[in-house]
Structure formats: C-alpha cells, structure tokens
PDB file of N, CA and C in Angstrom:
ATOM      1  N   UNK A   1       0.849  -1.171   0.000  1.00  0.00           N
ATOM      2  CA  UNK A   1       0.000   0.000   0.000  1.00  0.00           C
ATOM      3  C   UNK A   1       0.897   1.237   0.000  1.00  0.00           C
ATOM      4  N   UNK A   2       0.811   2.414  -0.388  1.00  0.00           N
ATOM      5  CA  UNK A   2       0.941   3.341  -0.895  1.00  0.00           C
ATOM      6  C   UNK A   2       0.919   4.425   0.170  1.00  0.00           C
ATOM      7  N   UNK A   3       1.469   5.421   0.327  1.00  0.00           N
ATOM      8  CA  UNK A   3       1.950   6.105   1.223  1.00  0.00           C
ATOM      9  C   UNK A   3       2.176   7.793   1.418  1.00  0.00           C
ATOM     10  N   UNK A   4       1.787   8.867   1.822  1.00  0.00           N
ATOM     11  CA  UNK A   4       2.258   9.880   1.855  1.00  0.00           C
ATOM     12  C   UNK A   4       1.699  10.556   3.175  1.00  0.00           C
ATOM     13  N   UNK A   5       2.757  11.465   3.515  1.00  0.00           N
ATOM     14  CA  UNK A   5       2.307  12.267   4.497  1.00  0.00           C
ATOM     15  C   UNK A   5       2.659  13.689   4.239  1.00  0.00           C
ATOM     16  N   UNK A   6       1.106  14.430   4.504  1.00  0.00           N
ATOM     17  CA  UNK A   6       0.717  16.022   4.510  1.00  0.00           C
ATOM     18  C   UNK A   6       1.236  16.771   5.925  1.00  0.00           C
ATOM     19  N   UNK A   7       2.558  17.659   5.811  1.00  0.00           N
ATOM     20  CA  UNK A   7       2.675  17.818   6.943  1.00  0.00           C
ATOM     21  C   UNK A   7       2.290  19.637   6.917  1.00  0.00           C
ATOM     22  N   UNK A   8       1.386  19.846   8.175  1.00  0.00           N
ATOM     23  CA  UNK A   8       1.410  21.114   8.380  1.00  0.00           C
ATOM     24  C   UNK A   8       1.647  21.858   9.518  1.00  0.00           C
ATOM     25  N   UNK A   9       1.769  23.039  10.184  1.00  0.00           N
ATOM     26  CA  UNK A   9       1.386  23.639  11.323  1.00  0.00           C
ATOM     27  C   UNK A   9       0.582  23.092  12.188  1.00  0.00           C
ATOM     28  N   UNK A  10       1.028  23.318  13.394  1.00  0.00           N
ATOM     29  CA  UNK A  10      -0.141  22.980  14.415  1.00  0.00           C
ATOM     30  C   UNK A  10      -1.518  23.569  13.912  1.00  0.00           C
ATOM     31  N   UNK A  11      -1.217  24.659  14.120  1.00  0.00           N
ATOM     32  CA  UNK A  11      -2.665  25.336  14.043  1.00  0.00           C
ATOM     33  C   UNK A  11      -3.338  25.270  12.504  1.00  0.00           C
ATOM     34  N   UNK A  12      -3.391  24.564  11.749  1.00  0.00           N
ATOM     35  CA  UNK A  12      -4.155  24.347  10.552  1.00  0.00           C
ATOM     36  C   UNK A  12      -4.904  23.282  11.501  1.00  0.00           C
ATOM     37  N   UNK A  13      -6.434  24.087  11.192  1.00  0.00           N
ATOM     38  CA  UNK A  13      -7.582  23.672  11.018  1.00  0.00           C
ATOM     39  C   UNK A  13      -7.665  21.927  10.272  1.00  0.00           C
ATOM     40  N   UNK A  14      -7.925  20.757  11.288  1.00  0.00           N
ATOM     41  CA  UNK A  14      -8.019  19.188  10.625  1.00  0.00           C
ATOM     42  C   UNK A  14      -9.207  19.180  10.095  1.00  0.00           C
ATOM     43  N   UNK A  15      -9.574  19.611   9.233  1.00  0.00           N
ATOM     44  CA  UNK A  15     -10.576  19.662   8.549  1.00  0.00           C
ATOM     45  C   UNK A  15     -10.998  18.836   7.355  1.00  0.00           C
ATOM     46  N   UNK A  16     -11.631  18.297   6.218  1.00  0.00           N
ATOM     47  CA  UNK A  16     -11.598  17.839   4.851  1.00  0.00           C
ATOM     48  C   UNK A  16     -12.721  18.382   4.784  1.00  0.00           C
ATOM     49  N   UNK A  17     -13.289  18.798   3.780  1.00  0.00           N
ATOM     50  CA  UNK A  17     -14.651  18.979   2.809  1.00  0.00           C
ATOM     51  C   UNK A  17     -15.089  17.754   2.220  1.00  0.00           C
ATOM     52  N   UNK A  18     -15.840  17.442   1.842  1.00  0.00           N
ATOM     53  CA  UNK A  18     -16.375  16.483   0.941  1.00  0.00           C
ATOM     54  C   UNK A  18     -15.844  16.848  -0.152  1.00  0.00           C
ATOM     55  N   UNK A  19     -15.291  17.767  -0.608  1.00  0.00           N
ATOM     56  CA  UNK A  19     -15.223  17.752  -2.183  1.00  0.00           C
ATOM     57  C   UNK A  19     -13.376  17.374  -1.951  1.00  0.00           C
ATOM     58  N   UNK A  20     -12.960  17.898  -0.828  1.00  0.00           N
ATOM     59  CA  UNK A  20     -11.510  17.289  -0.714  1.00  0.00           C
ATOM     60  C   UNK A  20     -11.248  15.334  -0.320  1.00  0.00           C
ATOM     61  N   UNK A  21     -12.331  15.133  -0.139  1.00  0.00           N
ATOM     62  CA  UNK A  21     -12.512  13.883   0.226  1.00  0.00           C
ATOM     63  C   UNK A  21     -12.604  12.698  -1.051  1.00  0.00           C
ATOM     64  N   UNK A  22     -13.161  13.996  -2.236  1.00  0.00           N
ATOM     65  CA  UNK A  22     -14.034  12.621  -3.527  1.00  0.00           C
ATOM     66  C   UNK A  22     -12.464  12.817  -4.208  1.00  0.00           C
ATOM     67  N   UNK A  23     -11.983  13.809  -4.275  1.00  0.00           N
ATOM     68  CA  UNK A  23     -10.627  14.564  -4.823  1.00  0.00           C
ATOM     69  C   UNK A  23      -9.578  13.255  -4.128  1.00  0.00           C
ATOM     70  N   UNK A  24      -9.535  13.100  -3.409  1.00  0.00           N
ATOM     71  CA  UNK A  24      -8.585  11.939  -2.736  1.00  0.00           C
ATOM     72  C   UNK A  24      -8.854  10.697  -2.910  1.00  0.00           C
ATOM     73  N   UNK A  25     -10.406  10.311  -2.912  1.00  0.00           N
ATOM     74  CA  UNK A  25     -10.543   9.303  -3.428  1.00  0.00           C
ATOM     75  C   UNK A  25     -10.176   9.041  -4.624  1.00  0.00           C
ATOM     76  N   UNK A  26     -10.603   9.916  -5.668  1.00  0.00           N
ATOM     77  CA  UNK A  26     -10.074   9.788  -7.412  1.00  0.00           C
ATOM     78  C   UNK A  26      -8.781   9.314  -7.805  1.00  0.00           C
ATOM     79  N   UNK A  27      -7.862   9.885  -6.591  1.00  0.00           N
ATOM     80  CA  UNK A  27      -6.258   9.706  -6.198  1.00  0.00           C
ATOM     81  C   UNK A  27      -5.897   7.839  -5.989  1.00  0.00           C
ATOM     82  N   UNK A  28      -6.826   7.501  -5.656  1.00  0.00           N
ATOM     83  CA  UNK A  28      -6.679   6.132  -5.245  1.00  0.00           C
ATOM     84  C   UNK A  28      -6.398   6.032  -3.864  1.00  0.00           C
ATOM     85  N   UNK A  29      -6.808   7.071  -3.008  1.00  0.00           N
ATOM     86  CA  UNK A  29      -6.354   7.384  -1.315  1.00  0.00           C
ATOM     87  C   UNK A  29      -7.785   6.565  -0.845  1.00  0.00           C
ATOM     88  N   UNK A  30      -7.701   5.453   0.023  1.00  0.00           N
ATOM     89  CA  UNK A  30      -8.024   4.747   0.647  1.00  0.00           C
ATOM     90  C   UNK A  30      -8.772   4.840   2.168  1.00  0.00           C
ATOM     91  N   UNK A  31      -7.023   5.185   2.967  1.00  0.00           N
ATOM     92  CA  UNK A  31      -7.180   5.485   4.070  1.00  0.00           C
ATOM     93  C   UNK A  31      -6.771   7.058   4.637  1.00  0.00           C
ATOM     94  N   UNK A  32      -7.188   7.306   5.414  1.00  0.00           N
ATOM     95  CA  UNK A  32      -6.799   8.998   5.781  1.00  0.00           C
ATOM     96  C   UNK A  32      -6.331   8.903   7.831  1.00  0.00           C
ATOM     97  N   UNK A  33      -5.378   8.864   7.637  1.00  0.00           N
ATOM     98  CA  UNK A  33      -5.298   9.164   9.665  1.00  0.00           C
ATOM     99  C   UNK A  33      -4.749  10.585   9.948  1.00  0.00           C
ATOM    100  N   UNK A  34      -4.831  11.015  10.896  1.00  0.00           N
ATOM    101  CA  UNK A  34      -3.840  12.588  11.571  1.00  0.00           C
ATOM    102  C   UNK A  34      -3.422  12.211  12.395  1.00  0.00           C
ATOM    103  N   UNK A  35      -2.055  12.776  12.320  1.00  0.00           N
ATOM    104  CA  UNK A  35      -1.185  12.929  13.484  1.00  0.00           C
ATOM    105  C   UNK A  35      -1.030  14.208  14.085  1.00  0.00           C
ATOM    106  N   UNK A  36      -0.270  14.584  15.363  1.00  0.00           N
ATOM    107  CA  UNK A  36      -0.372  15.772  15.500  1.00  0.00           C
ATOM    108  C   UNK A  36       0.912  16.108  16.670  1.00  0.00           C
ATOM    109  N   UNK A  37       1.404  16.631  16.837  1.00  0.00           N
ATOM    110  CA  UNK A  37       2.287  17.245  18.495  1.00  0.00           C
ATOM    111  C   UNK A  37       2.235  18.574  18.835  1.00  0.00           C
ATOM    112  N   UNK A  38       2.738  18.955  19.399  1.00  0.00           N
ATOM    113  CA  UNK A  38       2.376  20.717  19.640  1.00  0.00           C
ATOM    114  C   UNK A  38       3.309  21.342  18.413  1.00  0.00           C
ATOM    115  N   UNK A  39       3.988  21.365  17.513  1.00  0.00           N
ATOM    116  CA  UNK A  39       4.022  21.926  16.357  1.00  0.00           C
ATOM    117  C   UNK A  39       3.718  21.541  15.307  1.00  0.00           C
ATOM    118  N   UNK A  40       3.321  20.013  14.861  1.00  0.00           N
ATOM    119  CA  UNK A  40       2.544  20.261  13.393  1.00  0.00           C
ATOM    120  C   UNK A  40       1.664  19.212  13.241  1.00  0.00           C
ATOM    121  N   UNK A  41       0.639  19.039  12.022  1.00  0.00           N
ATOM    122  CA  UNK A  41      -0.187  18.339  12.099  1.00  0.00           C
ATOM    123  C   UNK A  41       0.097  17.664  10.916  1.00  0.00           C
ATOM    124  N   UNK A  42      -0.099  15.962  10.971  1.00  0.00           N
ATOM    125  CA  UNK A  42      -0.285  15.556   9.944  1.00  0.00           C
ATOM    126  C   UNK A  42      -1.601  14.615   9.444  1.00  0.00           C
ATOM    127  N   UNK A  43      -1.453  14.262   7.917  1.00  0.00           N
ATOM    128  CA  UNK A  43      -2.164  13.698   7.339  1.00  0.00           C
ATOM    129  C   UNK A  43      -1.844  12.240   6.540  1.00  0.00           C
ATOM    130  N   UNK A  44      -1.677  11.157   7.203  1.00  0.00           N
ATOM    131  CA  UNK A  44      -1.454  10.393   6.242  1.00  0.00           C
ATOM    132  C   UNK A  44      -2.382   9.468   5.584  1.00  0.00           C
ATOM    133  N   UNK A  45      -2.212   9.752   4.279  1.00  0.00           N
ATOM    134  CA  UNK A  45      -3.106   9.115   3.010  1.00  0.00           C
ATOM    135  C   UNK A  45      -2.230   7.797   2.562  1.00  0.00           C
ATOM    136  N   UNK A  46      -3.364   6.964   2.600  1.00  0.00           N
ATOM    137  CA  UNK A  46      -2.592   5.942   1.689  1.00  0.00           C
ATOM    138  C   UNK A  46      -4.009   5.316   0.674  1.00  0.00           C
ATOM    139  N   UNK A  47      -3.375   4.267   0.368  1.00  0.00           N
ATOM    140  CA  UNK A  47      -4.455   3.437  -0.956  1.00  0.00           C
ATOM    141  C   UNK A  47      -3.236   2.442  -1.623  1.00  0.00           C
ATOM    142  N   UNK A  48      -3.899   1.373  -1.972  1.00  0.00           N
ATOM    143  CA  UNK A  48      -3.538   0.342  -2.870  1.00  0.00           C
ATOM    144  C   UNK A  48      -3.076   0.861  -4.381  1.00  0.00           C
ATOM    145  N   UNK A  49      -4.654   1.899  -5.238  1.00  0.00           N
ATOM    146  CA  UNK A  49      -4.246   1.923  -6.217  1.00  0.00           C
ATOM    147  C   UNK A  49      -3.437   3.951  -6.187  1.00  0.00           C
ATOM    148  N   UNK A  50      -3.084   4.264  -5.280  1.00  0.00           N
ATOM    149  CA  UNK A  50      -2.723   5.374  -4.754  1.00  0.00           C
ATOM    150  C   UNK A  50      -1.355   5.366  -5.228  1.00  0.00           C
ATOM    151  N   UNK A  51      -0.584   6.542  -6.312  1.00  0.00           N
ATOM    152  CA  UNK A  51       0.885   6.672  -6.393  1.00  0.00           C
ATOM    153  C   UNK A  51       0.987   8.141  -5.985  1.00  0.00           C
ATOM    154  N   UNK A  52       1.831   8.145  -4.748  1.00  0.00           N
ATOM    155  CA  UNK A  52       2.302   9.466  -4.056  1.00  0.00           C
ATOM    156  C   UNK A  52       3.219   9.833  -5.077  1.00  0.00           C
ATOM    157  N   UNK A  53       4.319   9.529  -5.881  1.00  0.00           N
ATOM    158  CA  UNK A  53       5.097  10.217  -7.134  1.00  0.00           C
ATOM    159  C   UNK A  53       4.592  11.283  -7.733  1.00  0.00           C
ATOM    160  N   UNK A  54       3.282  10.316  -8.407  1.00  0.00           N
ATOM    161  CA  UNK A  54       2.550  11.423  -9.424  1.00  0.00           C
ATOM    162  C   UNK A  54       1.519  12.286  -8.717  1.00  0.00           C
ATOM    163  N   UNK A  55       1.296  12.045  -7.256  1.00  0.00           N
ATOM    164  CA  UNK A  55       0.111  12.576  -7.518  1.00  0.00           C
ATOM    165  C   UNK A  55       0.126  13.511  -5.961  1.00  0.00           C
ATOM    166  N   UNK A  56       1.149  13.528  -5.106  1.00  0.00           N
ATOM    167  CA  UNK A  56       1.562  14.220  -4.207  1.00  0.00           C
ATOM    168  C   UNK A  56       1.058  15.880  -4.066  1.00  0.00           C
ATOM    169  N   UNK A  57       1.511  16.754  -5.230  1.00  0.00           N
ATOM    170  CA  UNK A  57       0.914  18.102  -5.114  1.00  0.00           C
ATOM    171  C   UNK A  57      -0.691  17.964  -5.304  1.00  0.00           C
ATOM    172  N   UNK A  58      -1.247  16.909  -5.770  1.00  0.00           N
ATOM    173  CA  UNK A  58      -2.848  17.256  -6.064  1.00  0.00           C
ATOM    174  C   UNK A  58      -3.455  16.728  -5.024  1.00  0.00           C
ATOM    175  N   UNK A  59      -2.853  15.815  -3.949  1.00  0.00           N
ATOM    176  CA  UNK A  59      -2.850  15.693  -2.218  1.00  0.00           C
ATOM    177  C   UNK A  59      -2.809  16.837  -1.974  1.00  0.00           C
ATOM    178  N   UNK A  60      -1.894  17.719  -1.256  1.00  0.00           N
ATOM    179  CA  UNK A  60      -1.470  18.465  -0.996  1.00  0.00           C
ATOM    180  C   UNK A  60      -2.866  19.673  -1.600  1.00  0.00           C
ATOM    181  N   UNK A  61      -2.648  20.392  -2.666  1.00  0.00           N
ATOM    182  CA  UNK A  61      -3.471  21.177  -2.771  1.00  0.00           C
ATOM    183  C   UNK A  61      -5.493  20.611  -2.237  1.00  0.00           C
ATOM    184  N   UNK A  62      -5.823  19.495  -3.197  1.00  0.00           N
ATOM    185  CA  UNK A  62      -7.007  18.774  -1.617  1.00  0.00           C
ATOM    186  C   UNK A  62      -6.970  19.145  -0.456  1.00  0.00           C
ATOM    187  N   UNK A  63      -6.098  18.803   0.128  1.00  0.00           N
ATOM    188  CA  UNK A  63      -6.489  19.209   1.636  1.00  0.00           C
ATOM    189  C   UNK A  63      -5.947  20.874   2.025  1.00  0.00           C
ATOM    190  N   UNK A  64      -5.154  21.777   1.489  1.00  0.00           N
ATOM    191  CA  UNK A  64      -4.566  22.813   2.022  1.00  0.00           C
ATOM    192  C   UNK A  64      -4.748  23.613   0.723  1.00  0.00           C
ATOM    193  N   UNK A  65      -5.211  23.467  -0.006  1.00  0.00           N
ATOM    194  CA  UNK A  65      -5.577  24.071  -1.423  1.00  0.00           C
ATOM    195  C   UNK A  65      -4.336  24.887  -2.150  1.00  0.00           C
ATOM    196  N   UNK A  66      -4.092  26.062  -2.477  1.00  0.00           N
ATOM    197  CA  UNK A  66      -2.922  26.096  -3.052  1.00  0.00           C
ATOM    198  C   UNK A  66      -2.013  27.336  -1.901  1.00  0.00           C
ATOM    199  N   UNK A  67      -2.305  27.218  -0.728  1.00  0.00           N
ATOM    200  CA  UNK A  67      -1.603  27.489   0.471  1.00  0.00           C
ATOM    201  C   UNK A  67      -0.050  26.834   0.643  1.00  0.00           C
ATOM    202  N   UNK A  68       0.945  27.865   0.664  1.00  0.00           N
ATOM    203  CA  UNK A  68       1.924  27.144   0.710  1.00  0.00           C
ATOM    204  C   UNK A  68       2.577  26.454   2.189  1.00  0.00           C
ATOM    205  N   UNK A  69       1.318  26.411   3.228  1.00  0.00           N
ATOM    206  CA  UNK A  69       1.483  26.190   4.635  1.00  0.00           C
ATOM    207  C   UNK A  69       1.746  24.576   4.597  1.00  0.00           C
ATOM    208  N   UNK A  70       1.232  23.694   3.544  1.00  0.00           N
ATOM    209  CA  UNK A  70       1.655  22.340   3.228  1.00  0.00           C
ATOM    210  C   UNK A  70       2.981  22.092   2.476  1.00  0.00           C
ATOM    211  N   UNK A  71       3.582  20.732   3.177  1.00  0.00           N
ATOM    212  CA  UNK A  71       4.455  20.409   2.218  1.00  0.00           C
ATOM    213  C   UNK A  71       4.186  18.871   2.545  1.00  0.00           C
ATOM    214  N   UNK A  72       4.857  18.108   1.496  1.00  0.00           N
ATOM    215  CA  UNK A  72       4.196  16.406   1.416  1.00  0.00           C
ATOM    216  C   UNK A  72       5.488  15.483   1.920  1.00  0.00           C
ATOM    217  N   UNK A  73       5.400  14.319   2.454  1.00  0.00           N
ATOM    218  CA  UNK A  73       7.174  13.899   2.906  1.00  0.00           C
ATOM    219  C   UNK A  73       6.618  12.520   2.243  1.00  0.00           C
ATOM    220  N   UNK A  74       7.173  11.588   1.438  1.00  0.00           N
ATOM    221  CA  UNK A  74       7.148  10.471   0.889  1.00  0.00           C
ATOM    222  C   UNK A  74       8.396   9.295   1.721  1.00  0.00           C
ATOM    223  N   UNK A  75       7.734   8.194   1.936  1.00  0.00           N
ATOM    224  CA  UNK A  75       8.237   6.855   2.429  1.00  0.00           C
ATOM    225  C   UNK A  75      10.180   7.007   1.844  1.00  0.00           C
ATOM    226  N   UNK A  76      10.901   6.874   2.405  1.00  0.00           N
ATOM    227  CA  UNK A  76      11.615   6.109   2.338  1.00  0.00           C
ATOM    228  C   UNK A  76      12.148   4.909   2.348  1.00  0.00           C
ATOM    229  N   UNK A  77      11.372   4.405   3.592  1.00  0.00           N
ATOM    230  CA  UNK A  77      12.148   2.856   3.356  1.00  0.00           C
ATOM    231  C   UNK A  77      10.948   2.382   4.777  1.00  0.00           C
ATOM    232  N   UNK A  78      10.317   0.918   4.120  1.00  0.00           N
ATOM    233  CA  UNK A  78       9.270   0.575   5.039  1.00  0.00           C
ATOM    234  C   UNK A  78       9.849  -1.038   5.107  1.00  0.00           C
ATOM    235  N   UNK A  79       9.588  -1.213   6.738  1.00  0.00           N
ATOM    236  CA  UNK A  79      10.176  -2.581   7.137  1.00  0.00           C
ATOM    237  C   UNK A  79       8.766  -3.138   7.672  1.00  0.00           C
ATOM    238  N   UNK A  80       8.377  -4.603   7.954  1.00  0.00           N
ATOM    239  CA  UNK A  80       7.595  -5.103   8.339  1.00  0.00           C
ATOM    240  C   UNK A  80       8.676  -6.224   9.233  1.00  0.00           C
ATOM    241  N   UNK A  81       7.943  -5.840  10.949  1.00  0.00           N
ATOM    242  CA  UNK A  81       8.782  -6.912  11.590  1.00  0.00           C
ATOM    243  C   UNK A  81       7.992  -8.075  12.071  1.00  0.00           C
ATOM    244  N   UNK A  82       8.846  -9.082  12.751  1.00  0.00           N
ATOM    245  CA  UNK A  82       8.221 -10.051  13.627  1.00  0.00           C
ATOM    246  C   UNK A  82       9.164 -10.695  14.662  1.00  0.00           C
ATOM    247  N   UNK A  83       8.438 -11.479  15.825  1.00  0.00           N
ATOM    248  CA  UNK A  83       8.938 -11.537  16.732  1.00  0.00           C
ATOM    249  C   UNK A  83      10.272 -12.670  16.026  1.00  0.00           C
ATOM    250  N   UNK A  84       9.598 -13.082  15.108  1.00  0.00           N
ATOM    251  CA  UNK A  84      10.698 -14.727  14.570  1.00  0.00           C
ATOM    252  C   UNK A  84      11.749 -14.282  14.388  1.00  0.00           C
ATOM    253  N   UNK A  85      12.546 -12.237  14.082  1.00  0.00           N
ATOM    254  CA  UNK A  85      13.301 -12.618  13.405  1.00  0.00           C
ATOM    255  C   UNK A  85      14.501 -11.897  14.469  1.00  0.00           C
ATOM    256  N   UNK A  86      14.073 -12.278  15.721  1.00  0.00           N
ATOM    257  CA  UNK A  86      14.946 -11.307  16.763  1.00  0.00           C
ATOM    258  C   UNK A  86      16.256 -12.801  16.795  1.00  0.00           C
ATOM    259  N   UNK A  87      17.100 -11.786  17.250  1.00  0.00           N
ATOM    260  CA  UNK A  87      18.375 -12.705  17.061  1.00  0.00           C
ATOM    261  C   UNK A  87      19.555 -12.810  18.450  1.00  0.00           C
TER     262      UNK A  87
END
C-alpha cells in the first residue's frame, strides 16, 4: 500500500470537505489518519491503487488548497517486523 504524508502547522484547522474527500478518493487514497504534536499536524493518506510520485501536489493542494502552509514527505524505506526474526 501506498503512502504519503501532509505535513502542516499545528494550528491548521483538521478539517476535509467532501469535495476534498471525492478529490482523494479519485487519487486512489483509501485510508486517511492525523497525526499531531504541539508543532505540526499531519495527514497520512494511503491506498492500494494510490501513487504518491505522481500525484503528491494534487494531495497536498485537496487538503490545504494552493496554500503554501503544506508540504508532502514520501516513504523512504518501510520494514515489516516479527517476533521470529529477533536474534
């Protein structure tokens, strides 16, 4: 699954519209969670048929529209663990 995170200011409003919502869906964005700490808030989108490459600024403008208070951070490197493989 597919991956990006919307990072903003604390104080941006966690909000979506419905029309930022069908806009993400079209994206192939799936799932939506927020994160948050006392300086910024995030958004992470994912989906199966979801490519953060191509489609990162049209995230980004969806949820924060063309405000430059967003910027998008993409996966580097994702591990899946288990207890089997402690050594």
């Amino acid at each position: 699954m597919a991956m990006l995170l919307v990072l903003m200011p604390a104080e941006t409003e966690a909000c979506l519209r419905s029309d930022a919502i069908s806009a993400l869906a079209r994206l192939g964005v799936t799932s939506i969670a927020f994160v948050r700490d006392d300086r910024s808030l995030g958004m992470v989108v994912e989906g199966w048929a979801f490519d953060p490459m191509t489609s990162a600024e049209a995230v980004k403008t969806a949820v924060a529209g063309r405000s430059p208070i967003a910027r998008t951070l993409q996966p580097v490197m994702e591990m899946t663990l288990s207890q089997g493989d402690q050594r």
